[in-house]
C-alpha atoms as a PDB file:
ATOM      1  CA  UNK A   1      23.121   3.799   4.151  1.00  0.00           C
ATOM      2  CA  UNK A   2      24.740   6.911   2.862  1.00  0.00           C
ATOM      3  CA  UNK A   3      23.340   7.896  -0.604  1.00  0.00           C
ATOM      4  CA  UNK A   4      26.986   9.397  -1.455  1.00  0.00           C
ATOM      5  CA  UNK A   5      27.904   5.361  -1.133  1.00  0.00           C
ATOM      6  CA  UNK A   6      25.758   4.307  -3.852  1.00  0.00           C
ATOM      7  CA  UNK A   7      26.445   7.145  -6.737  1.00  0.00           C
ATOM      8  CA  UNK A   8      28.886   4.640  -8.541  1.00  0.00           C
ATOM      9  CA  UNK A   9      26.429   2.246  -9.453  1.00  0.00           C
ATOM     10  CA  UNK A  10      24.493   5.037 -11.140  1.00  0.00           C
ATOM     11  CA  UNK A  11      22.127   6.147  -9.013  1.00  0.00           C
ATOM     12  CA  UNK A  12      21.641   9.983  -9.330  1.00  0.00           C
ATOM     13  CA  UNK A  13      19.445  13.107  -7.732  1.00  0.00           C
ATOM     14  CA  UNK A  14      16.086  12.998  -9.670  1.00  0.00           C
ATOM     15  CA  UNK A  15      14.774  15.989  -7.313  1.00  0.00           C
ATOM     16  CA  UNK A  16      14.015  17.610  -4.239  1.00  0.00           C
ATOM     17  CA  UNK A  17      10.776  16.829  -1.876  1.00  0.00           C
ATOM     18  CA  UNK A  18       8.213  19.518  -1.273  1.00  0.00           C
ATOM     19  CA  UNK A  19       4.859  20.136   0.090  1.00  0.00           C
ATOM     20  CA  UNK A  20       2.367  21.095  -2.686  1.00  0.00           C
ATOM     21  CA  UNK A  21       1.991  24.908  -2.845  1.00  0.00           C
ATOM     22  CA  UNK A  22      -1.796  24.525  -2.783  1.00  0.00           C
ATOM     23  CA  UNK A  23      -2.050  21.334  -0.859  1.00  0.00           C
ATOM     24  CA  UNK A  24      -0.147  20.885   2.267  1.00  0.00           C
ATOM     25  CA  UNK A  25      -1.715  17.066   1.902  1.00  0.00           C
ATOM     26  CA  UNK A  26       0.242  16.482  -1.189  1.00  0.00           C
ATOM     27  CA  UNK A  27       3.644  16.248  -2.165  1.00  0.00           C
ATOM     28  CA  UNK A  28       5.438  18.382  -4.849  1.00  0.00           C
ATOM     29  CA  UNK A  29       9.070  18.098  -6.700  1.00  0.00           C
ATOM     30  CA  UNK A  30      11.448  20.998  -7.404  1.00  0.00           C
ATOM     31  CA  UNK A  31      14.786  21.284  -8.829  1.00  0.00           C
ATOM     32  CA  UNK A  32      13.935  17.931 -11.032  1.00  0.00           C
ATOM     33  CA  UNK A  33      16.328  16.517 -13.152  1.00  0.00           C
ATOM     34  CA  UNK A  34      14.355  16.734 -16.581  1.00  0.00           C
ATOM     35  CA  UNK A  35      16.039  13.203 -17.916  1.00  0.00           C
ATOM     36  CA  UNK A  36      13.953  11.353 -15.017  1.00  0.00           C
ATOM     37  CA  UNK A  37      10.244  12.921 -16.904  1.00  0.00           C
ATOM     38  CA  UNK A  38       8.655  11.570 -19.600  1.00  0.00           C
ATOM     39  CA  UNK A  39       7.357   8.242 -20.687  1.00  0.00           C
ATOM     40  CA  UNK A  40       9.884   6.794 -22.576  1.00  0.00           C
ATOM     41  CA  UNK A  41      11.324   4.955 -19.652  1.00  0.00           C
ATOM     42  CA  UNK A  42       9.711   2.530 -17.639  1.00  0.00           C
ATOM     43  CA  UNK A  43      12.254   0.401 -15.729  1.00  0.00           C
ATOM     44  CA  UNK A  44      13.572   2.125 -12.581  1.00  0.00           C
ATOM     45  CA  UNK A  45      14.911   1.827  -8.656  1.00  0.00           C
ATOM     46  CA  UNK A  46      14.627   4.377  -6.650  1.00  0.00           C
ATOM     47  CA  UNK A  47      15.612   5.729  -2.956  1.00  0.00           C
ATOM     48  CA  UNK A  48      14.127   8.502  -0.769  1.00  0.00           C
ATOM     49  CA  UNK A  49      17.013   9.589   1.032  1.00  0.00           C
ATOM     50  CA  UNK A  50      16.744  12.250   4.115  1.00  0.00           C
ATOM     51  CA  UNK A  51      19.969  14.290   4.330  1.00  0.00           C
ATOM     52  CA  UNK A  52      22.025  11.910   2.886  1.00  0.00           C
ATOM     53  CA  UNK A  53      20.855   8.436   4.563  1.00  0.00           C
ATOM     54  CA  UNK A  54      18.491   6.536   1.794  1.00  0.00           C
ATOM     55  CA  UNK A  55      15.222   5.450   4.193  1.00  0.00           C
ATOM     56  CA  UNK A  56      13.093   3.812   1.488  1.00  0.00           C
ATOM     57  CA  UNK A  57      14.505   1.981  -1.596  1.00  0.00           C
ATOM     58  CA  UNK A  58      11.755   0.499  -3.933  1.00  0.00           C
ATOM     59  CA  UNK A  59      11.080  -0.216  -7.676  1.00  0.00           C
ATOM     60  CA  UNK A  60       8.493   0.917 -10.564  1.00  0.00           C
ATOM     61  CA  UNK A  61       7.651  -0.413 -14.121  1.00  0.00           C
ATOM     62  CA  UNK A  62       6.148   2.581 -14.936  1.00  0.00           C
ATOM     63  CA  UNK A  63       7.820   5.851 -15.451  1.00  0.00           C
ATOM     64  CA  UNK A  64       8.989   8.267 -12.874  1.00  0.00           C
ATOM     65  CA  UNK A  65       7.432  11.122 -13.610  1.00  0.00           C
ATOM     66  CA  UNK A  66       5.173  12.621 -16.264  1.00  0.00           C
ATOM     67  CA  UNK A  67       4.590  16.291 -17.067  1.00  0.00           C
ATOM     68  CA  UNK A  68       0.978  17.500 -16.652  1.00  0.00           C
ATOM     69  CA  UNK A  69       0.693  18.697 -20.409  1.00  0.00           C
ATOM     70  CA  UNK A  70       4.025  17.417 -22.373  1.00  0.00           C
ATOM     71  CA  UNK A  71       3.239  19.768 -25.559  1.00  0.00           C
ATOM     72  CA  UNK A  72       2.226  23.070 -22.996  1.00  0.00           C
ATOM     73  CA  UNK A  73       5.256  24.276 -20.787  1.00  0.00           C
ATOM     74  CA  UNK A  74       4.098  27.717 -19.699  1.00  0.00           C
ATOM     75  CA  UNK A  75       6.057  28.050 -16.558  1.00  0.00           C
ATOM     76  CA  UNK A  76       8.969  25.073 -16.014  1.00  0.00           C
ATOM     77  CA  UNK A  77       7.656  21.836 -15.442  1.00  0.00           C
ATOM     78  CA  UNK A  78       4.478  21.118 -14.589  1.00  0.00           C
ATOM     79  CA  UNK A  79       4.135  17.422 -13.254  1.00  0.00           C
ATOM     80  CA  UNK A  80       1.391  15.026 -13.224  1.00  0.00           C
ATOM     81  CA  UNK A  81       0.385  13.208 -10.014  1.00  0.00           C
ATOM     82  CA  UNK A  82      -1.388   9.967 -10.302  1.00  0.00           C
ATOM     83  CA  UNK A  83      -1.240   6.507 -10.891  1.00  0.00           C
ATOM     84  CA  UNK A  84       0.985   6.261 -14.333  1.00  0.00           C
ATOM     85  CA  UNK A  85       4.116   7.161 -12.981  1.00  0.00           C
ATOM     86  CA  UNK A  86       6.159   6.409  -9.513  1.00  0.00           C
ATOM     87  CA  UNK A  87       6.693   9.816  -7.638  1.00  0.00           C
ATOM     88  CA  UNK A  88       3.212  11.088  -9.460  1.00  0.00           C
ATOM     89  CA  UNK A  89       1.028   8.406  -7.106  1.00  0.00           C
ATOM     90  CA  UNK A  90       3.842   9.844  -4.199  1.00  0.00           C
ATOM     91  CA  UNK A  91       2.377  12.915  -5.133  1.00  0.00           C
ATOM     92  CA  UNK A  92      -0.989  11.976  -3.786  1.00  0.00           C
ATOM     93  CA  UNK A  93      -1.557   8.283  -3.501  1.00  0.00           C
ATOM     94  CA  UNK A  94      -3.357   6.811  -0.322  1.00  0.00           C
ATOM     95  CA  UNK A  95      -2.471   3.575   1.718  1.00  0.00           C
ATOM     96  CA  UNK A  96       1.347   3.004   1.374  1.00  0.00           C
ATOM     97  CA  UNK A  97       2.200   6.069  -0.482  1.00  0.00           C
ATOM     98  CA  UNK A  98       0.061   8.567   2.386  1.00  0.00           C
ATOM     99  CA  UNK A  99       1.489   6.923   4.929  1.00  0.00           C
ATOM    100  CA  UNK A 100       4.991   7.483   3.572  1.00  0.00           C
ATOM    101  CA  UNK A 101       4.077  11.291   2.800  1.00  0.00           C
ATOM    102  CA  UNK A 102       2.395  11.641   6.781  1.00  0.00           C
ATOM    103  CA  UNK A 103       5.675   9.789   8.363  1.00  0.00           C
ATOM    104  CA  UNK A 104       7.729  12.274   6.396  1.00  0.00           C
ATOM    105  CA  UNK A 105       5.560  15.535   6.598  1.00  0.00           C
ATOM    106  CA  UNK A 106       8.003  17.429   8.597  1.00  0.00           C
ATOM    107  CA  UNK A 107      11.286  16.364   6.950  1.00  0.00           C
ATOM    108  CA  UNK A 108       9.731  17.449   3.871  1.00  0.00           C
ATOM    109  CA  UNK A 109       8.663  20.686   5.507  1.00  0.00           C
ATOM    110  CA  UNK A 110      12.545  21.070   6.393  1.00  0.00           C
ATOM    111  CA  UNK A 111      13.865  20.511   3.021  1.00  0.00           C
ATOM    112  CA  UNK A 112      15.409  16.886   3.980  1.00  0.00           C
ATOM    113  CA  UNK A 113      13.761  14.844   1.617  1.00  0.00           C
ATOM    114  CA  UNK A 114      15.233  14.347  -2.009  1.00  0.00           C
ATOM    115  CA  UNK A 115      14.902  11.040  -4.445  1.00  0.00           C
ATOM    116  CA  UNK A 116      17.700   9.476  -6.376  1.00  0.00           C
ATOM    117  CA  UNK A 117      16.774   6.718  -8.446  1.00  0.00           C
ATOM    118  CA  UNK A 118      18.958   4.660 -11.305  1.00  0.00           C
ATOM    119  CA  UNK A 119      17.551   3.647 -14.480  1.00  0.00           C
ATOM    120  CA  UNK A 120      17.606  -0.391 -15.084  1.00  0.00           C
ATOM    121  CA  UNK A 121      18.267  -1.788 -18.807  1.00  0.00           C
ATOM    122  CA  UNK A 122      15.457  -2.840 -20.268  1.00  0.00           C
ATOM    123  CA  UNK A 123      16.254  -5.911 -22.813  1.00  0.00           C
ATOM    124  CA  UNK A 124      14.125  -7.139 -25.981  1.00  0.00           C
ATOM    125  CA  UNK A 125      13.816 -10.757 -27.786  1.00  0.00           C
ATOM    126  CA  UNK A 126      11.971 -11.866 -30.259  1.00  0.00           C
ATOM    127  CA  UNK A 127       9.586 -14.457 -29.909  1.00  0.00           C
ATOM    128  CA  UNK A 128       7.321 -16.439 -32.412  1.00  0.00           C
ATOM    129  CA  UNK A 129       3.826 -16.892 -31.545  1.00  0.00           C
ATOM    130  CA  UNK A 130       1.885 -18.983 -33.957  1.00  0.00           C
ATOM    131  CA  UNK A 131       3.920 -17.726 -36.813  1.00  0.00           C
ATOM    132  CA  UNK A 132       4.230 -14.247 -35.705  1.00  0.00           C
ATOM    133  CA  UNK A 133       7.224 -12.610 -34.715  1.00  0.00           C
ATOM    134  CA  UNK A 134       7.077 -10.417 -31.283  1.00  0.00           C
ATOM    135  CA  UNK A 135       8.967  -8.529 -29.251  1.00  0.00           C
ATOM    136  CA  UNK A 136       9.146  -9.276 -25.392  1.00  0.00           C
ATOM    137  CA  UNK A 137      11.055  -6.811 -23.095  1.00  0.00           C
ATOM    138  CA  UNK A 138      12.259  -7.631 -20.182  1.00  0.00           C
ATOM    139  CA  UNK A 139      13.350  -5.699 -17.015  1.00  0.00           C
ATOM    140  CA  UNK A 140      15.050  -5.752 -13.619  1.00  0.00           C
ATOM    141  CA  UNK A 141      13.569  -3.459 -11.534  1.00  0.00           C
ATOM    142  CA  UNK A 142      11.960  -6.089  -9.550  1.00  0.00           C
ATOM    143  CA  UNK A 143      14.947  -8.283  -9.106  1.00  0.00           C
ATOM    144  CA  UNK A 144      17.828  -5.588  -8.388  1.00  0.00           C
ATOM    145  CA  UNK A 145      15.390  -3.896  -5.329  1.00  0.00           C
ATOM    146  CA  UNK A 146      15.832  -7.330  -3.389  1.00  0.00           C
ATOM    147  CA  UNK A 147      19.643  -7.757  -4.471  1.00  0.00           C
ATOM    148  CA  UNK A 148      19.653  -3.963  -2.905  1.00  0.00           C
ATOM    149  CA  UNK A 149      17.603  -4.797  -0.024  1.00  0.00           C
ATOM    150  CA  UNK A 150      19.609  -8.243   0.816  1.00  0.00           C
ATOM    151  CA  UNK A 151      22.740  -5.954   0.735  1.00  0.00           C
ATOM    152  CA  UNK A 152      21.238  -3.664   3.035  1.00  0.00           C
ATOM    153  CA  UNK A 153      20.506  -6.376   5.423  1.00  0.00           C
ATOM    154  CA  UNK A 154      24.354  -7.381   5.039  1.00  0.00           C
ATOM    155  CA  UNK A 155      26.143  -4.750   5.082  1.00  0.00           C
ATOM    156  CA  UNK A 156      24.263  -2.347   7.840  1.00  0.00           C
ATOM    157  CA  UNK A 157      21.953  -5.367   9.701  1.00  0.00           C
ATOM    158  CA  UNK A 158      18.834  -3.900   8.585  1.00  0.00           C
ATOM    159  CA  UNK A 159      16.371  -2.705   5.939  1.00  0.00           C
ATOM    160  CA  UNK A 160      16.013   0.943   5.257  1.00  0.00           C
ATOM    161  CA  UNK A 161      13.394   2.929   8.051  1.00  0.00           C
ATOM    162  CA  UNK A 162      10.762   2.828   5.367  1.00  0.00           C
ATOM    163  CA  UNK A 163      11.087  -0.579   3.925  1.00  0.00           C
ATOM    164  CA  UNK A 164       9.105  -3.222   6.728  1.00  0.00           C
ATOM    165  CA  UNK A 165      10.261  -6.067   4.985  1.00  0.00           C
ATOM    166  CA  UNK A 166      11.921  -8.019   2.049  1.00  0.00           C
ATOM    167  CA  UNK A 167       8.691  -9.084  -0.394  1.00  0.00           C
END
């Protein structure tokens, strides 16, 4: 499951892993790619990849990551944790995402943990509801994570370390 194997269908470095300079609880990102920040885009696949072997691959609707203050950059990016974007609840989330950041506490201590994620199209029709015209979008986030994880499966006989099972 060598990230290096997967480039080609677009997935690309969105940043490295850290452990929050003022939290050792919390996760932090460094060397971000600035085209994976903002709100704009909300349709995404993602994989955490130690060294260069992807461990988790999942999905988010939302965005990836959001800055703290998007009209105030004092000192490079400053990024939100939370619950509106992906990596911001890996930042401090509990249940899945804590257990994800405790499992890899020491990789990320090491400098082995990066995420590379791919953007998926997002597609609009109109629709007319009662005479007025709307626009629904519609994305594949959801649906390309299981083509990825049946592939997995397929091609290497099991689901990344970090994925415990196909939903």
């Amino acid at each position: 499951m060598n990230i290096n194997n997967y480039i080609n269908d677009g997935f690309s470095k969105v940043c490295d892993v850290i452990i929050h300079p003022n939290n050792e609880d919390q996760w932090y990102y460094e060397n971000v790619d600035e085209s994976c920040v903002g709100p704009e885009h909300k349709s995404w696949l993602y994989f955490i990849v130690k060294d260069d072997n992807i461990i988790k691959c999942g999905e988010t609707g939302n965005p990836l990551l959001l800055l703290s203050n998007p009209n105030k950059r004092i000192r490079g990016l400053e990024l939100k944790s939370g619950s509106k974007s992906r990596l911001g609840r890996y930042m401090v989330g509990d249940q899945t995402d804590e257990c994800i950041r405790q499992e890899l506490c020491e990789d990320v201590k090491q400098g082995k943990i990066t995420i590379w994620a791919k953007k998926c199209k997002v597609t609009s029709s109109k629709v007319v509801v009662m005479g007025e015209e709307s626009i629904v979008e519609r994305s594949i986030h959801k649906d390309l994570e299981m083509v990825y994880l049946n592939h997995f499966i397929t091609e290497y006989g099991q689901l990344p370390l970090l994925n415990k099972s196909i939903k």
